[in-house]
N, C-alpha and C. Protein backbone atom coordinates (compact mmCIF):
# COMPACT_ATOMS: atom_id res chain seq x y z
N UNK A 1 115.75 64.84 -72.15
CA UNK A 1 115.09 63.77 -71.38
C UNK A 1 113.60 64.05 -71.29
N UNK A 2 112.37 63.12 -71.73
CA UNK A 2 111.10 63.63 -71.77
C UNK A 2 110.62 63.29 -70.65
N UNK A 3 109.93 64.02 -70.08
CA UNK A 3 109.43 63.72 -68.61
C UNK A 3 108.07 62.61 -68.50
N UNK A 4 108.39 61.19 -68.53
CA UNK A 4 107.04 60.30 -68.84
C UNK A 4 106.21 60.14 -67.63
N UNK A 5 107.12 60.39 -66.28
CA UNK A 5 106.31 60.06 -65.46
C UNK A 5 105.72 61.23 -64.67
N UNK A 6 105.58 62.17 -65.32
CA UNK A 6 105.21 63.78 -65.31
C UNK A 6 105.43 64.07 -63.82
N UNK A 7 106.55 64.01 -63.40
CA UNK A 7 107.36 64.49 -61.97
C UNK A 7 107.92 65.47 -62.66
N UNK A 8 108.34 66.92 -61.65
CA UNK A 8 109.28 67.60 -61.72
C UNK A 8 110.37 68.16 -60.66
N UNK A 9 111.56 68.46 -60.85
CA UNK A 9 112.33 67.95 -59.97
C UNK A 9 112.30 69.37 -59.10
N UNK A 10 112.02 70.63 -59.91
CA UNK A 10 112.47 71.86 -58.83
C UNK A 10 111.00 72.41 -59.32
N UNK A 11 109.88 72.74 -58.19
CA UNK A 11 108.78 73.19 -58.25
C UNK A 11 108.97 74.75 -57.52
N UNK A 12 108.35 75.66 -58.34
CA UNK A 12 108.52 77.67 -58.09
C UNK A 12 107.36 77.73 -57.75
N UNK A 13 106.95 78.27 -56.54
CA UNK A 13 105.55 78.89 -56.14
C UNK A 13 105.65 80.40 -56.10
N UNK A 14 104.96 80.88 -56.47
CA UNK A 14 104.92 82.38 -56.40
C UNK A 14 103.68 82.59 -55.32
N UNK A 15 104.43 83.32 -53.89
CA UNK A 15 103.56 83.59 -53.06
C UNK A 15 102.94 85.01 -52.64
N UNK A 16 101.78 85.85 -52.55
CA UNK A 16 101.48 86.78 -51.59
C UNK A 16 100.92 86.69 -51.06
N UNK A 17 99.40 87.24 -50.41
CA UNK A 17 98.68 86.95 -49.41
C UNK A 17 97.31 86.38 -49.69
N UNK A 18 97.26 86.53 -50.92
CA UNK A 18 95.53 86.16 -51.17
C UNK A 18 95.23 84.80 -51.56
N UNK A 19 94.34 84.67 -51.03
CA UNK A 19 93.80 82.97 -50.77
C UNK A 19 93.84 82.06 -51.40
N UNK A 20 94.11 82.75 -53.21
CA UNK A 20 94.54 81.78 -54.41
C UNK A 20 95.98 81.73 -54.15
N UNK A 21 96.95 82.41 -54.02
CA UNK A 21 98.61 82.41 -53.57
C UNK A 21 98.32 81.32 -52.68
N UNK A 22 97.31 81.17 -51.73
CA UNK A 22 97.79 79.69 -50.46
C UNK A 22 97.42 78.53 -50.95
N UNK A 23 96.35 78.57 -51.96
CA UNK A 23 96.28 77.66 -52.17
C UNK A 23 97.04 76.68 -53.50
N UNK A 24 97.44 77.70 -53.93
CA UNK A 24 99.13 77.59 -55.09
C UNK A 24 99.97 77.06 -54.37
N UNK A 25 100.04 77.52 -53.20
CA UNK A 25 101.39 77.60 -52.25
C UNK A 25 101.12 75.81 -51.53
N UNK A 26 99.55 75.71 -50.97
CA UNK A 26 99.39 74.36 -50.72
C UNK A 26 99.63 73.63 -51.96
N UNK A 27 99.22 73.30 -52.88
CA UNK A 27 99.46 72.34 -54.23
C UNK A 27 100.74 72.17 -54.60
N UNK A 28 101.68 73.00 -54.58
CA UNK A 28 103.00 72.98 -54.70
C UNK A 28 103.74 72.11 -53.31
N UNK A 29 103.44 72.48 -52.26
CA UNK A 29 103.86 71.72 -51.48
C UNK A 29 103.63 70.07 -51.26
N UNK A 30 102.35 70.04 -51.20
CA UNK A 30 101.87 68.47 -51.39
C UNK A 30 102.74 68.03 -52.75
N UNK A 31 102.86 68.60 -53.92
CA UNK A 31 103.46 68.10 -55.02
C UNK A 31 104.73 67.54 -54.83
N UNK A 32 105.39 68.61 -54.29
CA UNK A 32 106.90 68.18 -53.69
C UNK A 32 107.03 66.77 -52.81
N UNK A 33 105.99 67.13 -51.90
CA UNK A 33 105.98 65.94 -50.82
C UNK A 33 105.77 64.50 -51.73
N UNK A 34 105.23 64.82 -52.70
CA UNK A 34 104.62 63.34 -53.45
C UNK A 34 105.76 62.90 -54.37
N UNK A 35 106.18 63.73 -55.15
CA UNK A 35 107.34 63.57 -55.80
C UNK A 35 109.05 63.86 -55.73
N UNK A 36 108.96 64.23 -54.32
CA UNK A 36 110.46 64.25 -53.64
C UNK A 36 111.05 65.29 -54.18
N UNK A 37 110.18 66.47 -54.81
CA UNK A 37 110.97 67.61 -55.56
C UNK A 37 111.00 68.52 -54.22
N UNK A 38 112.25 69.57 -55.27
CA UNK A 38 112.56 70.85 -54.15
C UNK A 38 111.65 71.79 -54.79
N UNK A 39 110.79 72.51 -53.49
CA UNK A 39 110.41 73.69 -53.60
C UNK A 39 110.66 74.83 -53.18
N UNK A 40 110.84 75.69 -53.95
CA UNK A 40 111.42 77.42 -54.56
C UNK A 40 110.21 78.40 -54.46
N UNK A 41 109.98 78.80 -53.21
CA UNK A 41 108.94 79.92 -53.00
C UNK A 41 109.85 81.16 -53.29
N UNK A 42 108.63 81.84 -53.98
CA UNK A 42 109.20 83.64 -54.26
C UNK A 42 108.16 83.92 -53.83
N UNK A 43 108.66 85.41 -53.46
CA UNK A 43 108.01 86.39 -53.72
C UNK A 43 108.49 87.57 -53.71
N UNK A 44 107.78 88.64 -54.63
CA UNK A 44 108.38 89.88 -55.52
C UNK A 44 107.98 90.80 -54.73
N UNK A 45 108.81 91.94 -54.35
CA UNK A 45 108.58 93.13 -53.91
C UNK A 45 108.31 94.02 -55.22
N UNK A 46 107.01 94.69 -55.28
CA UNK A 46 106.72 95.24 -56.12
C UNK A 46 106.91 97.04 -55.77
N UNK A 47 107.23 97.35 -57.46
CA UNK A 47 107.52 98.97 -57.09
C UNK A 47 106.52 99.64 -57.20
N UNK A 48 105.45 98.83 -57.70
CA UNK A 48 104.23 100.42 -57.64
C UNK A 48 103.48 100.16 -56.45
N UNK A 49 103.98 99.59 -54.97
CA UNK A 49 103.31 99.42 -54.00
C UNK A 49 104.19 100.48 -53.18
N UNK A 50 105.10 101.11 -53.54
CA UNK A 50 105.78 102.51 -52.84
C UNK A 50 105.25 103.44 -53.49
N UNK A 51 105.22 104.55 -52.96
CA UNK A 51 104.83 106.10 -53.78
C UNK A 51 106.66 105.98 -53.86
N UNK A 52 106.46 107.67 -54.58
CA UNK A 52 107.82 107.71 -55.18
C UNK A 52 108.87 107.97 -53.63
N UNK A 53 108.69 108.89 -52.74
CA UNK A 53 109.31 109.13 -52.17
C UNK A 53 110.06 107.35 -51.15
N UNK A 54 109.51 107.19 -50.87
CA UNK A 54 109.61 105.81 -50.45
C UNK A 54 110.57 104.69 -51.15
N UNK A 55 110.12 105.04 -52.62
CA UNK A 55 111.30 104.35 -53.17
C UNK A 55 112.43 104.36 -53.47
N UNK A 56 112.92 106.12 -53.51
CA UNK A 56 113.86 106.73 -53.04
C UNK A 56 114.65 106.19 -51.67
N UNK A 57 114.17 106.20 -51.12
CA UNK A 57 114.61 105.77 -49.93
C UNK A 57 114.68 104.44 -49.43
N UNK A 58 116.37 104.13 -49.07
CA UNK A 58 116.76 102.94 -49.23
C UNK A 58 116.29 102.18 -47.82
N UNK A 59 116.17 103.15 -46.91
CA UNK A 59 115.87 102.41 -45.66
C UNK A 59 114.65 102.00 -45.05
N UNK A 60 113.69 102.43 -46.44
CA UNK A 60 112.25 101.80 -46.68
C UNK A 60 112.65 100.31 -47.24
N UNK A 61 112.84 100.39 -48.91
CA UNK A 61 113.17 99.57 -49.37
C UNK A 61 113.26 98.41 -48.37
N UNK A 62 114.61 98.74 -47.97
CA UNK A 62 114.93 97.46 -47.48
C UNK A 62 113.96 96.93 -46.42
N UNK A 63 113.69 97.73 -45.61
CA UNK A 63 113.10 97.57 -44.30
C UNK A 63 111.73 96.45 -44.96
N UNK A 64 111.14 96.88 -45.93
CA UNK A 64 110.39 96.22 -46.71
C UNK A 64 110.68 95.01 -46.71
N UNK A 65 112.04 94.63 -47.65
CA UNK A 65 112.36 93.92 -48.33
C UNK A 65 112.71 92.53 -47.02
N UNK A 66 113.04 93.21 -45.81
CA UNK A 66 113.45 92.30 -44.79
C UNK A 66 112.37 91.54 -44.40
N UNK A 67 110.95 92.45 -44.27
CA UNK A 67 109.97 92.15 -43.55
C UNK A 67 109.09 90.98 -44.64
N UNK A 68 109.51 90.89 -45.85
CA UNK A 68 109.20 89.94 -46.57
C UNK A 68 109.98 88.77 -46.49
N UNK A 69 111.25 88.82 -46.23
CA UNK A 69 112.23 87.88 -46.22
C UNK A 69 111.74 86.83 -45.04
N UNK A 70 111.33 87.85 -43.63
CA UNK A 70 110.75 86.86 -42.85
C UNK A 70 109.81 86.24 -42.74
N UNK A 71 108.85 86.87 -43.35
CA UNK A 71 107.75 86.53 -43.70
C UNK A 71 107.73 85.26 -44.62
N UNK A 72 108.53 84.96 -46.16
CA UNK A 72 108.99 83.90 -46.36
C UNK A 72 109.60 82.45 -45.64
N UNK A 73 110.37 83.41 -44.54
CA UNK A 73 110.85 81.87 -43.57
C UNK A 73 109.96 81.57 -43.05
N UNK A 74 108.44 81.83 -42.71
CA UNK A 74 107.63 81.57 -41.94
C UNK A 74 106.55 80.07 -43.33
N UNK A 75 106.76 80.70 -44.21
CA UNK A 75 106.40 79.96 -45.69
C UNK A 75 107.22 78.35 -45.06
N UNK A 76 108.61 78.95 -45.15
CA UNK A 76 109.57 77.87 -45.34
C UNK A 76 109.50 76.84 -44.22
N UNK A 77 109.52 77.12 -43.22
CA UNK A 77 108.91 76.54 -41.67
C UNK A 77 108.07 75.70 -42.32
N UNK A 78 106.88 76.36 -42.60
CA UNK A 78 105.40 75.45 -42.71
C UNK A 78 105.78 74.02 -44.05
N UNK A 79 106.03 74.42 -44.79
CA UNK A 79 106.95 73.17 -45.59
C UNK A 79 107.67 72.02 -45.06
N UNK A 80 108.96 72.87 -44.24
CA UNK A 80 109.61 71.74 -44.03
C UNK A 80 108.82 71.13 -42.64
N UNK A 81 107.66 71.50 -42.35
CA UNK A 81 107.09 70.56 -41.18
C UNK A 81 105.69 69.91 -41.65
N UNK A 82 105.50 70.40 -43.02
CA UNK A 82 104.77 69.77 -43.97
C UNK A 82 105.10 68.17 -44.70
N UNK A 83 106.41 68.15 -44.04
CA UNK A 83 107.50 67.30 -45.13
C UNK A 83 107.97 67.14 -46.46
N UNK A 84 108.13 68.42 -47.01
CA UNK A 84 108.76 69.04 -48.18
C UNK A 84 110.17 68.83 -47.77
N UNK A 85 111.29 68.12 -48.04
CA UNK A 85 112.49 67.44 -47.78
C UNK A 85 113.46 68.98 -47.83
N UNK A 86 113.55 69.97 -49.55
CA UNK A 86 114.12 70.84 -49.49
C UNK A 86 113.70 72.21 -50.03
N UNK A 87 113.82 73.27 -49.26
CA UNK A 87 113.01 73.99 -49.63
C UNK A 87 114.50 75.52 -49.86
N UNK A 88 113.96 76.33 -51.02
CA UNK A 88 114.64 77.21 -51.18
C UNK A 88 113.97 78.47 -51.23
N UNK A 89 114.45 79.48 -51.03
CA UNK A 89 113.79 81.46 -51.26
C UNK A 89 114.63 81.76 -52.17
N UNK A 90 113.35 82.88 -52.64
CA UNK A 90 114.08 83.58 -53.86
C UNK A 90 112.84 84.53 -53.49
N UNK A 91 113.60 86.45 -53.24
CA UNK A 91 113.03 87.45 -53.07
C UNK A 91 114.06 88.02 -54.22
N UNK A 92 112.63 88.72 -55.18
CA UNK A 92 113.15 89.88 -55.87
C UNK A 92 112.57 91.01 -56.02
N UNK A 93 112.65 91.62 -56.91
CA UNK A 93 111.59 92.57 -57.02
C UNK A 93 111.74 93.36 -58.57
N UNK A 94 110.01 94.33 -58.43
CA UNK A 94 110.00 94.75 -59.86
C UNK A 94 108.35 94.23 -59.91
N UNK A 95 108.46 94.08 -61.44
CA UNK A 95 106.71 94.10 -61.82
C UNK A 95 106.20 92.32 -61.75
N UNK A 96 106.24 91.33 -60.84
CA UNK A 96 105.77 90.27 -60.46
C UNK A 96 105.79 89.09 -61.75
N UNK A 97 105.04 89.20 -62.79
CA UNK A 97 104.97 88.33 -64.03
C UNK A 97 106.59 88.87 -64.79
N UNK A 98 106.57 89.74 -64.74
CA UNK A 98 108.03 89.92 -65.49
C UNK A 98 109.03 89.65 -64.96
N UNK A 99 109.30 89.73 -63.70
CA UNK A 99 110.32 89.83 -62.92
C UNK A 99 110.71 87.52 -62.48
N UNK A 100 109.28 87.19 -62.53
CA UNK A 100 108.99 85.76 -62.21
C UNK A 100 109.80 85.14 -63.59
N UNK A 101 109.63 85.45 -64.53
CA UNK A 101 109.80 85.05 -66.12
C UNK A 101 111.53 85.24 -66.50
N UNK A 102 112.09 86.75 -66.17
CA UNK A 102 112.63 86.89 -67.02
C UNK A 102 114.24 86.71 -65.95
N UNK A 103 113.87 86.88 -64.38
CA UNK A 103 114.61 86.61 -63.57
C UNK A 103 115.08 85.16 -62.59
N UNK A 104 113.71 85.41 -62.16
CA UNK A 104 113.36 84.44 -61.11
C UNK A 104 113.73 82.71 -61.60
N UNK A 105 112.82 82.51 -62.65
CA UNK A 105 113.12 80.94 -63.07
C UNK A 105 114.30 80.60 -63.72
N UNK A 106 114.87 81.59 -64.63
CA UNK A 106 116.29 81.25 -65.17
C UNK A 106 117.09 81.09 -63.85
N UNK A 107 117.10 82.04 -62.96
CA UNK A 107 118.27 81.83 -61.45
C UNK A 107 118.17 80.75 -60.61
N UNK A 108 116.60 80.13 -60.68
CA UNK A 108 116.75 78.83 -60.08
C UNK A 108 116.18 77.88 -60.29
N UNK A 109 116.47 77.77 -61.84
CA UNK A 109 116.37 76.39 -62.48
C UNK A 109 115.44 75.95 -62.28
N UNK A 110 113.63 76.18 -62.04
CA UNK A 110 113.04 75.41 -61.60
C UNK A 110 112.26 74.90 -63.53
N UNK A 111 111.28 74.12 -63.18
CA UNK A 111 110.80 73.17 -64.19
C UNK A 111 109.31 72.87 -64.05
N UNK A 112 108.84 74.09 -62.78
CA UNK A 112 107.29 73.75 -63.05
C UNK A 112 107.03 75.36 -62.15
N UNK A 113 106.41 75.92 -62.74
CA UNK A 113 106.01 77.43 -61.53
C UNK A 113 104.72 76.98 -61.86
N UNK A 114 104.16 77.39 -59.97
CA UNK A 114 102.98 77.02 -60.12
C UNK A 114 102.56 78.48 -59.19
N UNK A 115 100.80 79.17 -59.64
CA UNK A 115 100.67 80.43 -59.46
C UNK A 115 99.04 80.37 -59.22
N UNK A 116 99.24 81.04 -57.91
CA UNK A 116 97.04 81.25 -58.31
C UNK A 116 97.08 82.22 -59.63
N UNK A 117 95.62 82.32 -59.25
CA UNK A 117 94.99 83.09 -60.49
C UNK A 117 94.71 84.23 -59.89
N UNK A 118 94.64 84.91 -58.67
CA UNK A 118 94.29 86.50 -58.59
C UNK A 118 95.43 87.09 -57.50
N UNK A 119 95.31 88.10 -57.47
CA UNK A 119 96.37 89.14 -55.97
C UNK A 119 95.67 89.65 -55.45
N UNK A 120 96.59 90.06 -54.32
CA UNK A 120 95.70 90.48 -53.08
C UNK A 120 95.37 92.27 -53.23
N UNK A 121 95.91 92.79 -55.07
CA UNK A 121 95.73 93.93 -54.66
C UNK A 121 94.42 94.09 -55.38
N UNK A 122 94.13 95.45 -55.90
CA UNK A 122 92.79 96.15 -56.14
C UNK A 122 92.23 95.18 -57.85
N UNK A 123 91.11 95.64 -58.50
CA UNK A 123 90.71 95.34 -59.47
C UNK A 123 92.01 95.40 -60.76
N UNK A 124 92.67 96.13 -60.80
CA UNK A 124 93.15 96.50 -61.82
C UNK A 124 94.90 95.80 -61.60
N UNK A 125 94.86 95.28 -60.48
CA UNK A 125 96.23 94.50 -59.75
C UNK A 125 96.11 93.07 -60.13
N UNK A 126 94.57 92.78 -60.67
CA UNK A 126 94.98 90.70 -60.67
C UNK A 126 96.08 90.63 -61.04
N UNK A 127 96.02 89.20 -60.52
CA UNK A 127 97.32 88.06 -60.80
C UNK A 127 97.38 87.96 -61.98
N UNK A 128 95.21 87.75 -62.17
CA UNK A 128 95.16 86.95 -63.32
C UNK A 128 95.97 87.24 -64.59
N UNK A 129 95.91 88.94 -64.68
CA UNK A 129 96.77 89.21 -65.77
C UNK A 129 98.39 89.11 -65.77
N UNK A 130 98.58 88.86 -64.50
CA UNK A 130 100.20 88.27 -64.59
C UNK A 130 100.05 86.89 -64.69
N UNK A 131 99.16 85.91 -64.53
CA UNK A 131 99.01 84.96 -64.54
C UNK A 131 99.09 84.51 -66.02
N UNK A 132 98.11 85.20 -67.01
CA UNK A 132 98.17 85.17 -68.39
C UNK A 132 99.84 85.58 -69.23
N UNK A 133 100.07 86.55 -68.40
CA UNK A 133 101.83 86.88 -69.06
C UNK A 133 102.44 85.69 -68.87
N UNK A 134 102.62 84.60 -67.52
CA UNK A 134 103.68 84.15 -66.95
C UNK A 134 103.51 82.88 -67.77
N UNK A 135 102.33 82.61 -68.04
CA UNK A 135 101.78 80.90 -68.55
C UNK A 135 102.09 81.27 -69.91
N UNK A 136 102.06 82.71 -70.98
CA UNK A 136 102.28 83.11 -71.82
C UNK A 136 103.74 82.58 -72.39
N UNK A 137 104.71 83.73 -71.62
CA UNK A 137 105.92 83.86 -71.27
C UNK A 137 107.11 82.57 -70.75
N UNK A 138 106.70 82.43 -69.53
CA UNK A 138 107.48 81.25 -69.12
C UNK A 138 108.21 80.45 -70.07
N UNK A 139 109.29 79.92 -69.74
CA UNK A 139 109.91 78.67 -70.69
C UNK A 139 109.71 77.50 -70.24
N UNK A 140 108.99 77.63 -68.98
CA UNK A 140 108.72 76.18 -68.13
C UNK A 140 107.43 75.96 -68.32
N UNK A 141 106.91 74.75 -67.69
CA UNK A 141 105.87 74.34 -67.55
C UNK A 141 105.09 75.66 -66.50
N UNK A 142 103.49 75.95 -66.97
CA UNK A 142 103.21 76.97 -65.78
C UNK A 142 101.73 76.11 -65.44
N UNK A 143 101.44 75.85 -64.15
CA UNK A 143 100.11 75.44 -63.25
C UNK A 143 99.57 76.48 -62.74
N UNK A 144 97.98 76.99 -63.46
CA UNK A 144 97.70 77.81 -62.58
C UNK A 144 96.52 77.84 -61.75
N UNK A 145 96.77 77.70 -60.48
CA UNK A 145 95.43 76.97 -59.66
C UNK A 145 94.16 78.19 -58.98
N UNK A 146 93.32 77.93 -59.30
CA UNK A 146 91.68 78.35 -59.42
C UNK A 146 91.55 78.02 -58.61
């Protein structure tokens, strides 16, 4: 089916904290709102943000992994009072562009990931270069907002 009226039905935002992620995270939402699609926020718990001992240890991990989870419903809140009709999570983890590509979009079917262009970590952490893998990579359509 070719998409003529360039709607898509399940929109993937990939979220963290830095100001290009919100404003990915805004564009995706308004998108939804305009075109009645469901939006699918992730976000990846990454492993080189533990030292080793830490990752060893499961009751980091998780404790982590929770404190992102809520942190997501707080995402999900702002949507559905945005008027985004349906909204879904997806937390995984691993290396962010790979993990987005080779996990994330096959498990939930989406048809448009949309991604800033930088992260919130150091010089050598951009997005941008996961940004370049994912728009690379992807089998979907990828938006990446500047």
């Amino acid at each position: 089916m070719s998409n003529q009226n360039n709607t898509f039905e399940r929109v993937l935002v990939g979220v963290d904290d830095s100001p290009d992620a919100q404003l990915a995270f805004r564009y995706a939402m308004h998108r939804c709102i305009k075109d009645g699609s469901t939006l699918i926020i992730t976000s990846i718990l990454e492993d080189s943000d533990m030292n080793v001992y830490q990752a060893l240890t499961k009751d980091y991990v998780h404790g982590e992994r929770k404190e992102l989870e809520e942190h997501m419903q707080e995402y999900r809140q702002v949507a559905l009072d945005a008027g985004v009709k349906k909204v879904e999570l997806m937390v995984a983890e691993g290396d962010p562009g790979e993990t987005i590509v080779k996990d994330v979009i096959p498990s939930c079917d989406a048809d448009l990931l949309v991604i800033g262009s930088l992260s919130k970590k150091g010089i050598k952490k951009y997005f941008g270069s996961q940004a370049a893998y994912m728009a690379k990579h992807a089998p979907i359509s990828v938006m990446i907002i500047r």
